[in-house]
PDB file of N, CA and C in Angstrom:
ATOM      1  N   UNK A   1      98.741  86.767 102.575  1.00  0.00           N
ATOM      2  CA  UNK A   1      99.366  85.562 103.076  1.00  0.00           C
ATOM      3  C   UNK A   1     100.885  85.721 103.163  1.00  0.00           C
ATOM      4  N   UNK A   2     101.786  86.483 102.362  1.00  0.00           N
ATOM      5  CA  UNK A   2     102.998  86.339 102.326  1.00  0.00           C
ATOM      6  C   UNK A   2     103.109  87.612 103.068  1.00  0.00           C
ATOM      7  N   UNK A   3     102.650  88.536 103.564  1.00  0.00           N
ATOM      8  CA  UNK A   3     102.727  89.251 104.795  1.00  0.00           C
ATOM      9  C   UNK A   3     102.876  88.642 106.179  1.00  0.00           C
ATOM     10  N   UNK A   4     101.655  87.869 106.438  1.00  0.00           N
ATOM     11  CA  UNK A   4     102.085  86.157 107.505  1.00  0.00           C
ATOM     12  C   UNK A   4     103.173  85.549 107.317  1.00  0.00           C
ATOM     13  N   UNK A   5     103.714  85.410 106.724  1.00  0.00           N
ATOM     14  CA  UNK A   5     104.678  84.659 106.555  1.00  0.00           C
ATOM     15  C   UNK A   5     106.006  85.401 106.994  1.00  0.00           C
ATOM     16  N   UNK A   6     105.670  86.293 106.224  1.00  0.00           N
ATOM     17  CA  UNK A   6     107.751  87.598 107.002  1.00  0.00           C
ATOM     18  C   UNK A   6     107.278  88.033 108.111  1.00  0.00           C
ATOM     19  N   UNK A   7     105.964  88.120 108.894  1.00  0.00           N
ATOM     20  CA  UNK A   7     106.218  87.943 110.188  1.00  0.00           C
ATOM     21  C   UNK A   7     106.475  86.887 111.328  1.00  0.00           C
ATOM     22  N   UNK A   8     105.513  85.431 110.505  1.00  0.00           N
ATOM     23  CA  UNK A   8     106.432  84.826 110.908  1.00  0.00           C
ATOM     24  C   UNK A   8     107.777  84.737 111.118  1.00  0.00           C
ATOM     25  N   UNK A   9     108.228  85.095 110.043  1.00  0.00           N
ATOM     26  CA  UNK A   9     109.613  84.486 110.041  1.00  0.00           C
ATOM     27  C   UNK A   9     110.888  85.252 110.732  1.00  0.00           C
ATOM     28  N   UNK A  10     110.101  86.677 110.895  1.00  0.00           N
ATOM     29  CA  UNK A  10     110.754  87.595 111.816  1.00  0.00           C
ATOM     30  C   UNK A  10     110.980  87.151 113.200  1.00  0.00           C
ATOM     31  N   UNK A  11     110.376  86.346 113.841  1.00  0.00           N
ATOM     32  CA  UNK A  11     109.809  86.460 115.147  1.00  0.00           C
ATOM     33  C   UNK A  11     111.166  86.106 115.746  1.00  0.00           C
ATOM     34  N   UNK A  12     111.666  84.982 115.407  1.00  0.00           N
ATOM     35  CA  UNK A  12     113.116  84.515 115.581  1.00  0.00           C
ATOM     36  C   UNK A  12     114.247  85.445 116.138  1.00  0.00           C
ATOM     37  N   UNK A  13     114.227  86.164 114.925  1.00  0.00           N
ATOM     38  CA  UNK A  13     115.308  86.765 115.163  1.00  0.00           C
ATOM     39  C   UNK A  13     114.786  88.661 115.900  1.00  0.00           C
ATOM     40  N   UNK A  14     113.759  88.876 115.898  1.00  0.00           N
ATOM     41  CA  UNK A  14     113.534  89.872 116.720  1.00  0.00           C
ATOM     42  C   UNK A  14     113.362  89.642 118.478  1.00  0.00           C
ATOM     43  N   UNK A  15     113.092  88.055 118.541  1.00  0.00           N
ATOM     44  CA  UNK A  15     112.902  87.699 119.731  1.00  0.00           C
ATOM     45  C   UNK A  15     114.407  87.416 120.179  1.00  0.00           C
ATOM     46  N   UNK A  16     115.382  87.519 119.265  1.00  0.00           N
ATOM     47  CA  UNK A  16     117.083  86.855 119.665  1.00  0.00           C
ATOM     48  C   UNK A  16     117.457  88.197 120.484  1.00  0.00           C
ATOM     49  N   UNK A  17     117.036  89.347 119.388  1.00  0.00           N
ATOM     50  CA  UNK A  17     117.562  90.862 119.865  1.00  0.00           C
ATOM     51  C   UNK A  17     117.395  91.267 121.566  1.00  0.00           C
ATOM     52  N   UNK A  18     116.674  90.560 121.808  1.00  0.00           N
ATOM     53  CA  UNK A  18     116.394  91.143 123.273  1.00  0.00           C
ATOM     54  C   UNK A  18     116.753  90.414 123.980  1.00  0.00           C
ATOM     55  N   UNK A  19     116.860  89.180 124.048  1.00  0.00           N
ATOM     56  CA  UNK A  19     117.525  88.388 125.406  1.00  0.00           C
ATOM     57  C   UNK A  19     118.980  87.437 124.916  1.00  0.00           C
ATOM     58  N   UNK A  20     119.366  87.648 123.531  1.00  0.00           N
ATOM     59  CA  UNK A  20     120.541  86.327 123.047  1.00  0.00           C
ATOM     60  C   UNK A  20     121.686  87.287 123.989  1.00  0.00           C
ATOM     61  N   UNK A  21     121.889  88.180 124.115  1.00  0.00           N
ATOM     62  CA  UNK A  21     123.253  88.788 124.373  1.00  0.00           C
ATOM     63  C   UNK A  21     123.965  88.251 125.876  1.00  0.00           C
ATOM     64  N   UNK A  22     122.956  87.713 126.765  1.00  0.00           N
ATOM     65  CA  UNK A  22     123.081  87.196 127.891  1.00  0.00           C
ATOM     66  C   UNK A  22     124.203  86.146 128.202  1.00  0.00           C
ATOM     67  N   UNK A  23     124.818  86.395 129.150  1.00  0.00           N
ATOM     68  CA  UNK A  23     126.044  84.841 128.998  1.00  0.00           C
ATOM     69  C   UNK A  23     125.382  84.132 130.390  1.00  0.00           C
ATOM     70  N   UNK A  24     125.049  84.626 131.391  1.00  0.00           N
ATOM     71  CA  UNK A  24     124.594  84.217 132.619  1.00  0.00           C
ATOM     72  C   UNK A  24     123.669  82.901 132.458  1.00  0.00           C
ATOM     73  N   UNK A  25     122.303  83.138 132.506  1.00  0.00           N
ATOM     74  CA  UNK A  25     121.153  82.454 132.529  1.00  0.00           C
ATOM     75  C   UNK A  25     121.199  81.088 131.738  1.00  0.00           C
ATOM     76  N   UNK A  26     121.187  80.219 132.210  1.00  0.00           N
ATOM     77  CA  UNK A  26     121.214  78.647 132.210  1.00  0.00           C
ATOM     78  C   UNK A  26     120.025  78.310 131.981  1.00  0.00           C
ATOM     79  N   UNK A  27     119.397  77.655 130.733  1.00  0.00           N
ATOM     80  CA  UNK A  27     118.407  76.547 130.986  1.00  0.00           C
ATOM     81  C   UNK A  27     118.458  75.795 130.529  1.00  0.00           C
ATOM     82  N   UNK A  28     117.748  74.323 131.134  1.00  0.00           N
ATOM     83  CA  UNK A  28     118.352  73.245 131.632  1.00  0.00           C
ATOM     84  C   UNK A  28     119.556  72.665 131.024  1.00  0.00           C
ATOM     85  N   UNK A  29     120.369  73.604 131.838  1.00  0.00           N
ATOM     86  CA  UNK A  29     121.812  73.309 132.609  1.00  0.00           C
ATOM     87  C   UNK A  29     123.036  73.807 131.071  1.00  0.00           C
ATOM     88  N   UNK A  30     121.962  74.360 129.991  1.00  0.00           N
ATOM     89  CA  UNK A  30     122.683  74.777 128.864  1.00  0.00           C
ATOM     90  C   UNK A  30     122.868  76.218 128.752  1.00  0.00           C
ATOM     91  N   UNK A  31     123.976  77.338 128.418  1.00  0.00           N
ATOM     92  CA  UNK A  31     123.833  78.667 127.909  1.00  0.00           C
ATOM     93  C   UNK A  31     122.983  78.859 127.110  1.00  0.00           C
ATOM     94  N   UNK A  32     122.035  79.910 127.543  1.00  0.00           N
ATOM     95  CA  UNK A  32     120.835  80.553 126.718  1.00  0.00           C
ATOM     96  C   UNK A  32     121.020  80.641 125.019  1.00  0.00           C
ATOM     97  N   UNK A  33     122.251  80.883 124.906  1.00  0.00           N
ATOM     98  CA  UNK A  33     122.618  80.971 123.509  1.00  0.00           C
ATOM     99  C   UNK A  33     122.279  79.432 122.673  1.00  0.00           C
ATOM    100  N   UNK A  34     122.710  78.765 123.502  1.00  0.00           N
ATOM    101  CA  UNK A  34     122.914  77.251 122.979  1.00  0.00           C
ATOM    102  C   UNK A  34     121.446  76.608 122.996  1.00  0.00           C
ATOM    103  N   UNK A  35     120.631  76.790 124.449  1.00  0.00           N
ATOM    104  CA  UNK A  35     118.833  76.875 123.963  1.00  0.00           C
ATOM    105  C   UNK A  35     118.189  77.408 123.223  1.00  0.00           C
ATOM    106  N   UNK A  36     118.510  78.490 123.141  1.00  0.00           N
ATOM    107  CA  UNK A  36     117.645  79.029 122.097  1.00  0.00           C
ATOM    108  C   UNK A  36     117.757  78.532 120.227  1.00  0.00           C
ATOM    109  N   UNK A  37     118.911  78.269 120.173  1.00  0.00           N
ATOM    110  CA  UNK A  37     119.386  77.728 119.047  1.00  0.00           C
ATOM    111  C   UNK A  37     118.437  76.427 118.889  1.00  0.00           C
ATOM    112  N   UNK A  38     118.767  75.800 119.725  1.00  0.00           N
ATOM    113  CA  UNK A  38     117.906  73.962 119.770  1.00  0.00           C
ATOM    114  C   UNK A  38     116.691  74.028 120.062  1.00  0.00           C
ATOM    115  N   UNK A  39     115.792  74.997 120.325  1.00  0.00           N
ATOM    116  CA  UNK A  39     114.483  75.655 120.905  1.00  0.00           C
ATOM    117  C   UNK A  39     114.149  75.831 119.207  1.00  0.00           C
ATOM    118  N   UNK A  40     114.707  76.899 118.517  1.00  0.00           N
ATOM    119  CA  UNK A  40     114.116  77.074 117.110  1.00  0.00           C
ATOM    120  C   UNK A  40     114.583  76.009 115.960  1.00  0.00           C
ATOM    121  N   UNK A  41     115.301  75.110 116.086  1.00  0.00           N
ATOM    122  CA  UNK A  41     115.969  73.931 115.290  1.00  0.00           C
ATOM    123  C   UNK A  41     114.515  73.004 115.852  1.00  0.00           C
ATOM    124  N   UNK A  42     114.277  72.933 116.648  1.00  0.00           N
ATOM    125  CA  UNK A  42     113.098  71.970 117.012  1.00  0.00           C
ATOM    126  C   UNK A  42     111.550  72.338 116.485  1.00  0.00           C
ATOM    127  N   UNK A  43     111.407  74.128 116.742  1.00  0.00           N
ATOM    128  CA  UNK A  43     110.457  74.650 116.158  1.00  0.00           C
ATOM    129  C   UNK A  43     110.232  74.590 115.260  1.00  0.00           C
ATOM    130  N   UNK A  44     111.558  75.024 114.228  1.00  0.00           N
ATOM    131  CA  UNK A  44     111.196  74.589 112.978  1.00  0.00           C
ATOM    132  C   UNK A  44     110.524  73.542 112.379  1.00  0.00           C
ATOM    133  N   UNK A  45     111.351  72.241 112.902  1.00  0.00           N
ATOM    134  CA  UNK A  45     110.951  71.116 112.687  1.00  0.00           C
ATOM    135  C   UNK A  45     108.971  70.994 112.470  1.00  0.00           C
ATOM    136  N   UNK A  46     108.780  71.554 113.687  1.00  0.00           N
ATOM    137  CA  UNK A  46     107.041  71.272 114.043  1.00  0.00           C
ATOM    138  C   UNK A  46     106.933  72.557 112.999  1.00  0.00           C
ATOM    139  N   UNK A  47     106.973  73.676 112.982  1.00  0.00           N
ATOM    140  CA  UNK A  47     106.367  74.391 111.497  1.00  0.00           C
ATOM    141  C   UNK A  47     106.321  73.680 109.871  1.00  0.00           C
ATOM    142  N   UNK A  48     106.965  72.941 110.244  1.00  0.00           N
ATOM    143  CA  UNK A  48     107.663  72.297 108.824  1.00  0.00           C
ATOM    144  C   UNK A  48     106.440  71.308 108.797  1.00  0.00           C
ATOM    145  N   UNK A  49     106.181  70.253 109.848  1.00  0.00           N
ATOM    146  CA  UNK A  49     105.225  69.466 109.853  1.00  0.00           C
ATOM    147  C   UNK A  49     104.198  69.719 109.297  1.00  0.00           C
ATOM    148  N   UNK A  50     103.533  71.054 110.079  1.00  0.00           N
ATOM    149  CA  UNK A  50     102.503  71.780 110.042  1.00  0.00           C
ATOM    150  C   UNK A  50     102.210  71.991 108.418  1.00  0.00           C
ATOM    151  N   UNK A  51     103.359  72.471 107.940  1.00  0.00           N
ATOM    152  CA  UNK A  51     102.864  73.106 107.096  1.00  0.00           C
ATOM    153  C   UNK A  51     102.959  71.985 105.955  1.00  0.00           C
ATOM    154  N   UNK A  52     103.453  71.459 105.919  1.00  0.00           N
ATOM    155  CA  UNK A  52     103.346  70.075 104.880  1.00  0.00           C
ATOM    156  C   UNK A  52     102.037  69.925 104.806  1.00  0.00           C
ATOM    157  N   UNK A  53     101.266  69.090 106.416  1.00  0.00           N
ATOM    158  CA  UNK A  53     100.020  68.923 106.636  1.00  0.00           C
ATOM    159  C   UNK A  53      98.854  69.711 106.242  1.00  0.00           C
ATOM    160  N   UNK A  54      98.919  71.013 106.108  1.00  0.00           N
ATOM    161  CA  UNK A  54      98.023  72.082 105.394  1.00  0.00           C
ATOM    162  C   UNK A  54      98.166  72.284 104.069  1.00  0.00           C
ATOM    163  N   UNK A  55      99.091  71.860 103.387  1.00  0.00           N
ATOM    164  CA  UNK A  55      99.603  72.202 102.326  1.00  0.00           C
ATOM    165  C   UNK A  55      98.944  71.222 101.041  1.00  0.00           C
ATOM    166  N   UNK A  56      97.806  71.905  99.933  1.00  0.00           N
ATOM    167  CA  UNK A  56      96.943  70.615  99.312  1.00  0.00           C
ATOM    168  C   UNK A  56      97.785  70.332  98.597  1.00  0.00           C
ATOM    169  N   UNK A  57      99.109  71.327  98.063  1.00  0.00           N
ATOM    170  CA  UNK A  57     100.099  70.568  97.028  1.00  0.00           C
ATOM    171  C   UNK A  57     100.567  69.007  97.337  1.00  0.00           C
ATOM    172  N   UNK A  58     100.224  68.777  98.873  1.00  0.00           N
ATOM    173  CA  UNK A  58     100.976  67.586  98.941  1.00  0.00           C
ATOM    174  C   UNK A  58     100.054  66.514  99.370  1.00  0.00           C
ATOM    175  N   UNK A  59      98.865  66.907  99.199  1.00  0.00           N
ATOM    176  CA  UNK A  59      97.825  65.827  99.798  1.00  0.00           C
ATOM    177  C   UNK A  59      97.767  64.671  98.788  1.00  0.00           C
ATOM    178  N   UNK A  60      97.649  63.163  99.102  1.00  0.00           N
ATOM    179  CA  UNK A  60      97.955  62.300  98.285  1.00  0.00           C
ATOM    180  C   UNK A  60      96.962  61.819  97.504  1.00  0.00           C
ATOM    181  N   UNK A  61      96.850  61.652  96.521  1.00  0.00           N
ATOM    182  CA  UNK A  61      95.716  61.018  95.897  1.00  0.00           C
ATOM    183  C   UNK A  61      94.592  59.661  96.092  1.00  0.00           C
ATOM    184  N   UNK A  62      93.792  59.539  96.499  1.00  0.00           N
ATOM    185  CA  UNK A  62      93.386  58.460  96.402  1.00  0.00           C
ATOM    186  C   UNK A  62      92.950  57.447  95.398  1.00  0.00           C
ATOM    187  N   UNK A  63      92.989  56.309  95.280  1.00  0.00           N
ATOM    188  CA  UNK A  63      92.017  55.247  94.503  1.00  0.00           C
ATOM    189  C   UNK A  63      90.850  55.304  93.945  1.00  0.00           C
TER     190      UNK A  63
END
């Protein structure tokens, strides 16, 4: 499991290595640098969800 996990957590920044260096390419209407940043600030967010939601440490007790 914690093998899954450092690849997760690789993906980020091995996926930066190949296209962050770019100044050109615009999407929507922002420098690639500046999407990609708000692309994984958002991702995170939804991993974070995720993993709360799977997570029995945090499942609540019932009545």
């Amino acid at each position: 499991m914690k093998k899954i996990i450092y690849v997760i957590s690789a993906i980020p920044a091995l996926g930066s290595l190949v296209v962050i260096n770019r100044i050109e390419p615009y999407v929507l209407g922002m420098p690639f640098v500046l999407f990609w940043a708000i692309l994984w600030v958002c991702l995170t967010s939804v991993f974070l969800i995720i993993a709360n939601k799977l997570d029995p440490a945090t499942e609540e007790e019932e009545d």
